[in-house]
Protein backbone atom coordinates (compact mmCIF):
# COMPACT_ATOMS: atom_id res chain seq x y z
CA UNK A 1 48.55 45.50 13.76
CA UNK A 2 46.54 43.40 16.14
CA UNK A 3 45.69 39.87 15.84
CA UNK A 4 42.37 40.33 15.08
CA UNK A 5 43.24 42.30 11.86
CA UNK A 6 46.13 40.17 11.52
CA UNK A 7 43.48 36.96 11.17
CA UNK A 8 40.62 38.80 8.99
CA UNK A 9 43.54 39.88 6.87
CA UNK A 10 44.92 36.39 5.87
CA UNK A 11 41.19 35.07 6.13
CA UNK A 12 40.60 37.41 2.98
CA UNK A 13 43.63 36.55 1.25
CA UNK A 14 42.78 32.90 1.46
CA UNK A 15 39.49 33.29 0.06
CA UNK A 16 40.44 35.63 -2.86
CA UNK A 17 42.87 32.50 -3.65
CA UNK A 18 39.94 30.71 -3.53
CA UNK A 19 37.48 32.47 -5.52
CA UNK A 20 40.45 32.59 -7.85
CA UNK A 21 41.36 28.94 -8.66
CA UNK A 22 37.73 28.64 -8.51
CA UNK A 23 37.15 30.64 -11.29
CA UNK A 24 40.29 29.15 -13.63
CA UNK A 25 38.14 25.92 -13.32
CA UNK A 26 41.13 24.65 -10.32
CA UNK A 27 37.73 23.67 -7.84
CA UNK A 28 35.06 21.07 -9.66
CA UNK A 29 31.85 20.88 -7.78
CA UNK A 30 30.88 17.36 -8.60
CA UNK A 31 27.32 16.29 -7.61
CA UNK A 32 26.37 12.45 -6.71
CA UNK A 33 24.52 10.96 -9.58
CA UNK A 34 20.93 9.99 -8.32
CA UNK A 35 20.43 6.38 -7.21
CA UNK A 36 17.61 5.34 -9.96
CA UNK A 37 16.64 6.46 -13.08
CA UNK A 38 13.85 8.86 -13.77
CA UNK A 39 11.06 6.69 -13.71
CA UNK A 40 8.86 6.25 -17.45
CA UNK A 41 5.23 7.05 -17.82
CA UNK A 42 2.98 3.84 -18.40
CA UNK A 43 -0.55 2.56 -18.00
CA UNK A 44 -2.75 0.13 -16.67
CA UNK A 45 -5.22 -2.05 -18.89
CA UNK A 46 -7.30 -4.71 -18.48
CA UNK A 47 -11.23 -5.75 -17.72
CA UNK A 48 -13.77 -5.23 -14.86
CA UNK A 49 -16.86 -8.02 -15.23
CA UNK A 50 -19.92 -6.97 -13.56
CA UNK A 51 -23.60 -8.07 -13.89
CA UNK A 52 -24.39 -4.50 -12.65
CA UNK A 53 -23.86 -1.53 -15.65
CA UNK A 54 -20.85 -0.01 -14.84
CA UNK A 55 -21.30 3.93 -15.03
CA UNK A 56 -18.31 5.35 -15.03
CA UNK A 57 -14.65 4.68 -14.66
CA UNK A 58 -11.37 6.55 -13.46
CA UNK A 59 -8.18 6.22 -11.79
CA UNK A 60 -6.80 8.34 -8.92
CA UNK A 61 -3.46 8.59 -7.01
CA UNK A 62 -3.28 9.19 -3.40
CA UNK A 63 -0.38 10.77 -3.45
CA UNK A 64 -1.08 13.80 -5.52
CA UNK A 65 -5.19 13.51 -5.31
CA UNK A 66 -4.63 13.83 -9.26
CA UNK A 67 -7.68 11.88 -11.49
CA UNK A 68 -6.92 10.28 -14.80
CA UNK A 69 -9.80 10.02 -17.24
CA UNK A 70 -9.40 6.47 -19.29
CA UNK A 71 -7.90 6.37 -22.71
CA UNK A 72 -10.27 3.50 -23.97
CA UNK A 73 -13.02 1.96 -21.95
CA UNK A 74 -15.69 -0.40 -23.19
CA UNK A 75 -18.79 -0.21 -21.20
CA UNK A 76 -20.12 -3.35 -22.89
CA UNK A 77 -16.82 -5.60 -22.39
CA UNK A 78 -15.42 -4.08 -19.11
CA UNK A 79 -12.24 -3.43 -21.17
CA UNK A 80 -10.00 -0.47 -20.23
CA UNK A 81 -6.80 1.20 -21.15
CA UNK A 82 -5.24 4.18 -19.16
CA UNK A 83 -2.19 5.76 -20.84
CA UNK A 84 0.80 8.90 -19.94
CA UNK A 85 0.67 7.41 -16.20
CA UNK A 86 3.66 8.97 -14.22
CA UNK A 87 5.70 5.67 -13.57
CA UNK A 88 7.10 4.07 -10.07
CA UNK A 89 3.58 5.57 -8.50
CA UNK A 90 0.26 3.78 -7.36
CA UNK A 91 -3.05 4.44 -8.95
CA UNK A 92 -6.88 3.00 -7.68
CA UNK A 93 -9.40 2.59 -10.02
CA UNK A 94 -12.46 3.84 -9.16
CA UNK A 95 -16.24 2.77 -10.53
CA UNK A 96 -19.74 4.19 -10.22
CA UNK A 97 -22.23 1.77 -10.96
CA UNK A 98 -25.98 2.18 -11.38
CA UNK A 99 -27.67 2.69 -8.77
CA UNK A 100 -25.33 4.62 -7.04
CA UNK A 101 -22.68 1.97 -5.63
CA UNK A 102 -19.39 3.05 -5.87
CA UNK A 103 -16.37 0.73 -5.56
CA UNK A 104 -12.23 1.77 -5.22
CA UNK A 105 -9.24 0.69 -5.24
CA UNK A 106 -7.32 1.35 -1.96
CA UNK A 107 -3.74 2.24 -2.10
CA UNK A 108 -2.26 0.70 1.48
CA UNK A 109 1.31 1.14 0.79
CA UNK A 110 2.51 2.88 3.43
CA UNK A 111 2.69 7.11 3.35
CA UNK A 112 6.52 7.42 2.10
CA UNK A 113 6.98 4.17 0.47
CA UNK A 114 8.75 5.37 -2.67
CA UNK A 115 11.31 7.87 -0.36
CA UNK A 116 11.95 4.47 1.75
CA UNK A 117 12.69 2.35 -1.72
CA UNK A 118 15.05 4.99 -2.68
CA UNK A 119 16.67 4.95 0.16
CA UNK A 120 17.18 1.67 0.76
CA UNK A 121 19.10 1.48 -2.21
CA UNK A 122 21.45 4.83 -1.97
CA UNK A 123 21.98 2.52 1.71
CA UNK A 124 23.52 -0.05 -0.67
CA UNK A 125 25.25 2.01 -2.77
CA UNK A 126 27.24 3.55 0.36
CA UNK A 127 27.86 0.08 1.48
CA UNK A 128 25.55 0.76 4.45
CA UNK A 129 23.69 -2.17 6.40
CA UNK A 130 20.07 -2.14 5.78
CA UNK A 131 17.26 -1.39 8.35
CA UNK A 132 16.44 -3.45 10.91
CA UNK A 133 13.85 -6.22 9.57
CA UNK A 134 11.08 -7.52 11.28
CA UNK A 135 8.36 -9.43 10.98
CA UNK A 136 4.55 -8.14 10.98
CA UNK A 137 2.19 -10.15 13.32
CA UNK A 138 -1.08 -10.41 14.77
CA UNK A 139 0.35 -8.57 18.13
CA UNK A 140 1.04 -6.05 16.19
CA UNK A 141 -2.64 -5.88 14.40
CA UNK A 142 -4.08 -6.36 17.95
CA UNK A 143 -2.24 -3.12 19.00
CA UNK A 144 -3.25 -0.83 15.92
CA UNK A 145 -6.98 -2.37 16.34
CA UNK A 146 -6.38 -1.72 20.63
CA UNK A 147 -4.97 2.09 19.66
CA UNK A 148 -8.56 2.70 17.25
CA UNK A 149 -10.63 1.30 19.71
CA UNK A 150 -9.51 3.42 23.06
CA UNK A 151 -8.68 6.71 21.66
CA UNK A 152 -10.89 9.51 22.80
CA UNK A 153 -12.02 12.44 20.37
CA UNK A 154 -14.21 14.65 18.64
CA UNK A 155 -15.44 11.47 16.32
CA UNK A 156 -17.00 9.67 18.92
CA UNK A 157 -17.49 6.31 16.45
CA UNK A 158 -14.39 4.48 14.76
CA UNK A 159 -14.59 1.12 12.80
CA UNK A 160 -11.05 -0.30 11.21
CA UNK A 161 -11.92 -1.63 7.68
CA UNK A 162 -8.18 -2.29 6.49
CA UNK A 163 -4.86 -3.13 8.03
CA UNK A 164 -1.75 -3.79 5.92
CA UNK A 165 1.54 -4.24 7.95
CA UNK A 166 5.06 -4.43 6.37
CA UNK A 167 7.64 -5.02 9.14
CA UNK A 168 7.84 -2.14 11.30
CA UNK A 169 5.34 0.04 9.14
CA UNK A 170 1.78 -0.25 9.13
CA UNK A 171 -1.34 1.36 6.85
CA UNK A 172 -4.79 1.32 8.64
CA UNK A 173 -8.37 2.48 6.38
CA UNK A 174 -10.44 3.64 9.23
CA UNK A 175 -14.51 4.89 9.13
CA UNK A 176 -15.04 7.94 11.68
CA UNK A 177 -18.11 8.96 12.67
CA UNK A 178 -19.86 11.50 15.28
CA UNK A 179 -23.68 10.65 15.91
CA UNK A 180 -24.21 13.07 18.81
CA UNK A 181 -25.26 16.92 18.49
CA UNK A 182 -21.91 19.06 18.11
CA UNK A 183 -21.26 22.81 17.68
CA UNK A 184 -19.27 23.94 14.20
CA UNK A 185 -15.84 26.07 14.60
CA UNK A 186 -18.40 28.87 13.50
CA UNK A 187 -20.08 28.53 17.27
CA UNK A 188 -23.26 27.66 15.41
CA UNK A 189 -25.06 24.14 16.76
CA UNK A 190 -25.61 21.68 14.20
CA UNK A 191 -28.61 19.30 15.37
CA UNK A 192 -29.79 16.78 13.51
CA UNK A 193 -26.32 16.18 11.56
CA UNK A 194 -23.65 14.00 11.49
CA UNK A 195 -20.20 13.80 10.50
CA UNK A 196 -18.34 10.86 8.46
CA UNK A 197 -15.05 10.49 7.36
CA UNK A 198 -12.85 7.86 5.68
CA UNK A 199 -9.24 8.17 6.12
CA UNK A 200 -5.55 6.47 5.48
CA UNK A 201 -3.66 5.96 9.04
CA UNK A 202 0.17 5.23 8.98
CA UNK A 203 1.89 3.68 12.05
CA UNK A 204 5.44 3.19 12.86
CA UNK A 205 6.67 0.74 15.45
CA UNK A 206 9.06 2.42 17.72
CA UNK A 207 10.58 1.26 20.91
CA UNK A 208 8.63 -1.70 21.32
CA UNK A 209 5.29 0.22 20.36
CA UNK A 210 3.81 1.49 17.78
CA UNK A 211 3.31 5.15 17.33
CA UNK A 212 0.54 6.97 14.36
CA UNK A 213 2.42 9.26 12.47
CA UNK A 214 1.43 12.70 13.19
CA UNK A 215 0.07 14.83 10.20
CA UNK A 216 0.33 12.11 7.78
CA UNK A 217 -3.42 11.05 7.51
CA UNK A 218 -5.37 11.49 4.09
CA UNK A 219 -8.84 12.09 4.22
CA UNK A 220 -10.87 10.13 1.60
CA UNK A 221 -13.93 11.19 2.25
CA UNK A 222 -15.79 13.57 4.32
CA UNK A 223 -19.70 13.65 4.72
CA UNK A 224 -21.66 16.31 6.92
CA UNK A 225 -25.36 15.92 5.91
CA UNK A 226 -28.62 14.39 7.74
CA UNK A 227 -28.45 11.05 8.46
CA UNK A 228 -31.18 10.31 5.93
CA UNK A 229 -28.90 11.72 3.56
CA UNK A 230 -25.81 10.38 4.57
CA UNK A 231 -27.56 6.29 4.72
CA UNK A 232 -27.78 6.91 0.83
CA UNK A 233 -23.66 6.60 0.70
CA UNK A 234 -22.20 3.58 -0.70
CA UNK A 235 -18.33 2.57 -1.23
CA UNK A 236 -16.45 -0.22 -0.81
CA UNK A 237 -12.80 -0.63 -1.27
CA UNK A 238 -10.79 -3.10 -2.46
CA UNK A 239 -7.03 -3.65 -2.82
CA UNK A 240 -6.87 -5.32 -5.86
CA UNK A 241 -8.23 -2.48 -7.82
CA UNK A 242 -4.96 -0.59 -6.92
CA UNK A 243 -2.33 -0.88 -9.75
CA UNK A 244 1.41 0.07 -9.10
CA UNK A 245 2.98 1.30 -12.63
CA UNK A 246 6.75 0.27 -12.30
CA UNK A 247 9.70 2.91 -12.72
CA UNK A 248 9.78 1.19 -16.34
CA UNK A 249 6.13 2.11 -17.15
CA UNK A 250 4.54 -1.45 -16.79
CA UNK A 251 1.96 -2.84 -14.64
CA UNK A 252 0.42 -6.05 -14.36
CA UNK A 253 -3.11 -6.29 -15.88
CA UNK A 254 -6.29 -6.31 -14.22
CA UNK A 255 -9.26 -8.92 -13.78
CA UNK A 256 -11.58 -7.62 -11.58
CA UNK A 257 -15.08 -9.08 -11.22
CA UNK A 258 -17.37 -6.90 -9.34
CA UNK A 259 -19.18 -8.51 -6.51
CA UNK A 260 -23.02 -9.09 -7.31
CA UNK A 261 -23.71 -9.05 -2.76
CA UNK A 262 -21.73 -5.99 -1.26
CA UNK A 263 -19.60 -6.61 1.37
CA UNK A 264 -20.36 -4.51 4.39
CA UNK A 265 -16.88 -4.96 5.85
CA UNK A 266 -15.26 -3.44 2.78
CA UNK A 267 -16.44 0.19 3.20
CA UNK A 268 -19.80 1.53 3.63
CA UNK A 269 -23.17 0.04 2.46
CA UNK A 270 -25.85 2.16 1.66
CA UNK A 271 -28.83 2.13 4.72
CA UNK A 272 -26.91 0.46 6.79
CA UNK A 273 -26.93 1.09 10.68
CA UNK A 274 -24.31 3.82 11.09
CA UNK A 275 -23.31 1.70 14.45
CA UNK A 276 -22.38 -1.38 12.54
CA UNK A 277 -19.89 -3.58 13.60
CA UNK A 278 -17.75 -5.53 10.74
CA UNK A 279 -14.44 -7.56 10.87
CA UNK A 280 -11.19 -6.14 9.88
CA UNK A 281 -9.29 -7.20 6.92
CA UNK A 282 -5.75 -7.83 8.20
CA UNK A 283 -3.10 -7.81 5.52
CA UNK A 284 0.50 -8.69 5.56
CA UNK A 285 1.04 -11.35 8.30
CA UNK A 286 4.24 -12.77 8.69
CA UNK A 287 5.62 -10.66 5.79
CA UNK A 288 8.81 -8.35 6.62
CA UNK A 289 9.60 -4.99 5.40
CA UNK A 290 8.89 -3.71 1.88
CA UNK A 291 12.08 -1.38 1.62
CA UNK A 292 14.98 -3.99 0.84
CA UNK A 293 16.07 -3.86 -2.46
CA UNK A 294 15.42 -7.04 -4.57
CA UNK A 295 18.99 -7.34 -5.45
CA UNK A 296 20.40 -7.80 -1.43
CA UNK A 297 22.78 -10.77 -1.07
CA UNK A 298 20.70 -11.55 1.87
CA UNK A 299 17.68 -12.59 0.29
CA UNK A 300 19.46 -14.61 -2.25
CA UNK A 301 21.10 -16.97 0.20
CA UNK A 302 17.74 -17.64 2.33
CA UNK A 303 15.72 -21.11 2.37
CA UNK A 304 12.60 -22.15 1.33
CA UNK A 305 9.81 -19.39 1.22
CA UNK A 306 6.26 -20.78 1.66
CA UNK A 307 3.63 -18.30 0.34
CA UNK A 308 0.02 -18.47 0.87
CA UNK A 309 -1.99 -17.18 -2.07
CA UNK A 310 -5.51 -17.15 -0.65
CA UNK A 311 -7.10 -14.22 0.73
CA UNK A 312 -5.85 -12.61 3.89
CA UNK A 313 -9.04 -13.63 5.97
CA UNK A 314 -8.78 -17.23 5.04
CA UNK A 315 -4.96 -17.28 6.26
CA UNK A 316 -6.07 -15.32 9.65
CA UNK A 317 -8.30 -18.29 10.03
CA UNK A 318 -5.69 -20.92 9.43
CA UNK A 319 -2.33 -21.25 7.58
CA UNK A 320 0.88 -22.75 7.40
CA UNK A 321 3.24 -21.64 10.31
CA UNK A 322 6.43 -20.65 8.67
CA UNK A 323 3.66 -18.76 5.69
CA UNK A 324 3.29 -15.37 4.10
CA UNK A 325 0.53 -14.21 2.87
CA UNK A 326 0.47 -12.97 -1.14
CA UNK A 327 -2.68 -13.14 -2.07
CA UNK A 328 -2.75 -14.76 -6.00
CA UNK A 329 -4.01 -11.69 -7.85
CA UNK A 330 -1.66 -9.38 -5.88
CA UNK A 331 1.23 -11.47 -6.26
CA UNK A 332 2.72 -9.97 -9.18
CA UNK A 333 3.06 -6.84 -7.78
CA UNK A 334 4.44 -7.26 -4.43
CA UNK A 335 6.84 -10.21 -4.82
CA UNK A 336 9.56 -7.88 -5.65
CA UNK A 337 8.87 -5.70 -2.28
CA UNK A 338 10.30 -9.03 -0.65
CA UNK A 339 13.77 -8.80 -2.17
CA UNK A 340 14.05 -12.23 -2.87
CA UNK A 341 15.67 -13.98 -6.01
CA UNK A 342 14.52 -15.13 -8.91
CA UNK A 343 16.14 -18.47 -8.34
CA UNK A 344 14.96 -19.04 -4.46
CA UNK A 345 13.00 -21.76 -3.94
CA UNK A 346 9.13 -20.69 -3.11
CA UNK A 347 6.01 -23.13 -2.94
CA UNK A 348 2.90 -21.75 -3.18
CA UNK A 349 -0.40 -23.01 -2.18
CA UNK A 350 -3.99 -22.02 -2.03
CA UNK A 351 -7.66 -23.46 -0.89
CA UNK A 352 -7.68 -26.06 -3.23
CA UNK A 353 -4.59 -25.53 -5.54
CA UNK A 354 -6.65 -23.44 -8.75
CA UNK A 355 -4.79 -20.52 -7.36
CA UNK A 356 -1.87 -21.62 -6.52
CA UNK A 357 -1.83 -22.35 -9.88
CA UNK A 358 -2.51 -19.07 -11.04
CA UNK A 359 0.12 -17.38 -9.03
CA UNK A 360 3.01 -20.11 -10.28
CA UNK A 361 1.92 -18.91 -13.72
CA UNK A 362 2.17 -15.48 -12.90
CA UNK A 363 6.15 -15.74 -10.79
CA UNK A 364 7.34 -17.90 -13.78
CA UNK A 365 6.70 -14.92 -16.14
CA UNK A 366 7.99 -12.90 -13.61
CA UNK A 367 11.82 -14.88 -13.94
CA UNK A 368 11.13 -16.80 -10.82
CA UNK A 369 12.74 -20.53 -11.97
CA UNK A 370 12.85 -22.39 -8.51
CA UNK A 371 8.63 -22.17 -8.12
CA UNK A 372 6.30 -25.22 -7.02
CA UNK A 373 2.64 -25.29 -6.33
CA UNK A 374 1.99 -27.64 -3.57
CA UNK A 375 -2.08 -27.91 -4.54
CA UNK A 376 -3.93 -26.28 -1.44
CA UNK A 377 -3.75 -26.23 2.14
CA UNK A 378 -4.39 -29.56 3.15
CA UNK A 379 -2.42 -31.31 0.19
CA UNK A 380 0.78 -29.20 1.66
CA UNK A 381 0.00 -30.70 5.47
CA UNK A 382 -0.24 -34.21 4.48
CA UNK A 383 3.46 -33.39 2.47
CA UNK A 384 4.35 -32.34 5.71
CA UNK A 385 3.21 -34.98 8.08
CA UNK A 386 4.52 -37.62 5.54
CA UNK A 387 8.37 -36.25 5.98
CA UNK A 388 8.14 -36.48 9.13
């Protein structure tokens, strides 16, 4: 007998043995229990005020491009009620209003969010450290606004409406446009046309630079019409109008008032010059990533946290230095991405201290024991300068 047969031989005597104990229930396959919990369906209620008739109402996920028609909404009141929402997902409202004008919610979190979340806490359950922090700064919004500004390709026009960093991940809402003639993939010329698009961008910083994530983008909107047509478009986005619906099926309500003057740097504006130039709204300075899970010892044993609660333009104009920026109506929702405890110290403050007050209310609800309101911007800076 050779050795070769000599080999396959035993090779097939060890793995009848096998299949054998296997079989009499010897070998237990044993899978890892999953690190959360199915998550619980939920809903989202509350009230959008406007002085303009509000035509019709619905809430969409980005995710699976799925619309849910409201269980209960009041025209008259502006009350709402959406019910049997999958839970631990992200849902925008969306409104039509007479007249046309259409306004959003706009879901920034970045494109695999809830895979990162999970993972950062199987990472804890293996007793693994967690990944590298960092903090997101205006550098890093100059870059993302350098990278839309230089590229070169088939839209020819590119304006950044949103940027929301969270450590070393990044969500950009970008306008696209091409104004000059073009030819369609059909080889037929298409004067007289142009093409618009809204879409989601997701960055990663890599090796000292950041780097878009290839096939990752989701388109919001697409437009190819005349541009008398097209100037009849109107939407405007707004964060707050985007409702996460925790793995436990609850949400924090919503008070939206709809703005009577639209803002041009929120979306698009009907008859509006197609070339129009509008400031970004940069989100997320100085706050780190959203992946650690709220119950690392890290977090626990940090200092004071200083949290500004106005809006993200008026703390790119001026802030505290050692500030994040929460804006009050958001604050409910994203102070557990932080991972910080319930009993760390955190002082809030606002413009003049009304929403700082607001957003204390809201964290002491929350559990959060160790929270101060330190009135608004310049009340904290005379605290400041008198300790010194």
């Amino acid at each position: 007998m050779t050795r070769t047969s000599t080999f396959f031989t035993f090779f097939s005597l060890v793995l009848a043995g096998a299949v054998a104990n296997f079989s009499r229930g010897a070998v237990k396959l044993v899978e890892d229990p999953p690190p959360v919990k199915p998550p619980k369906s939920g809903g989202i209620e509350g009230k959008i005020s406007s002085k303009i008739p509000i035509v019709s109402l619905h809430a969409v996920s980005r995710v699976t491009k799925k619309k849910y028609q409201p269980y209960s909404f009041s025209k008259k009141t502006g009350s709402f009620t959406f019910t049997r929402l999958p839970g631990d997902a992200t849902y925008d409202l969306c409104l039509r209003l007479t007249g046309g004008r259409e306004i959003e919610g706009i879901d920034l979190n970045f494109v695999d969010a809830r895979l990162l979340k999970l993972a950062a806490r199987r990472r804890k359950q293996l007793g693994l450290p967690p990944e590298r922090d960092r903090k997101f700064s205006r550098a890093d919004s100059d870059a993302l606004l350098a990278y839309a500004r230089d590229m070169e390709d088939f839209m020819e026009d590119r304006r950044v409406i949103y940027i929301q960093g969270r450590g070393r991940r990044a969500t950009m809402l970008i306008e696209l446009m091409r104004l000059r003639k073009f030819v369609a993939a059909s080889g037929a010329a298409r004067p007289g046309k142009i093409i618009w698009r809204v879409e989601l961008w997701y960055f990663l910083e890599q090796r000292g630079g950041w780097e878009r994530m290839a096939n990752q983008e989701r388109m919001l909107r697409r437009i190819e019409d005349t541009p008398e047509n097209w100037s009849q478009t109107h939407i405007e986005y707004y964060p707050n109008l985007s409702v996460y619906v925790g793995a436990d099926g609850r949400s924090e309500p919503v008070d939206f008032k709809v703005p009577v003057k639209p803002d041009p740097a929120r979306g698009r504006i009907a008859r509006t010059d197609p070339k129009m130039k509008t400031r970004p709204c940069i989100l997320g300075l100085g706050i780190e990533a959203t992946t650690r899970p709220a119950t690392q010892p890290a977090a626990a044993a940090a200092g004071k946290l200083i949290i500004d609660v106005r809006t993200a333009r008026e703390f790119s104009d001026d802030h505290i230095g050692d500030a994040i920026n929460i804006p009050y109506n958001l604050i409910g929702a994203r102070i557990g991405d932080l991972g910080i405890a319930r009993t760390r110290q955190i002082v809030l403050y606002g413009g003049s201290g009304k929403r700082a007050g607001l957003a204390l209310a809201t964290l002491r609800k929350l559990g959060y024991t160790n929270v101060t309101s330190a009135g608004g911007l310049a009340d904290l800076r005379k605290k400041m300068s008198r300790k010194k």
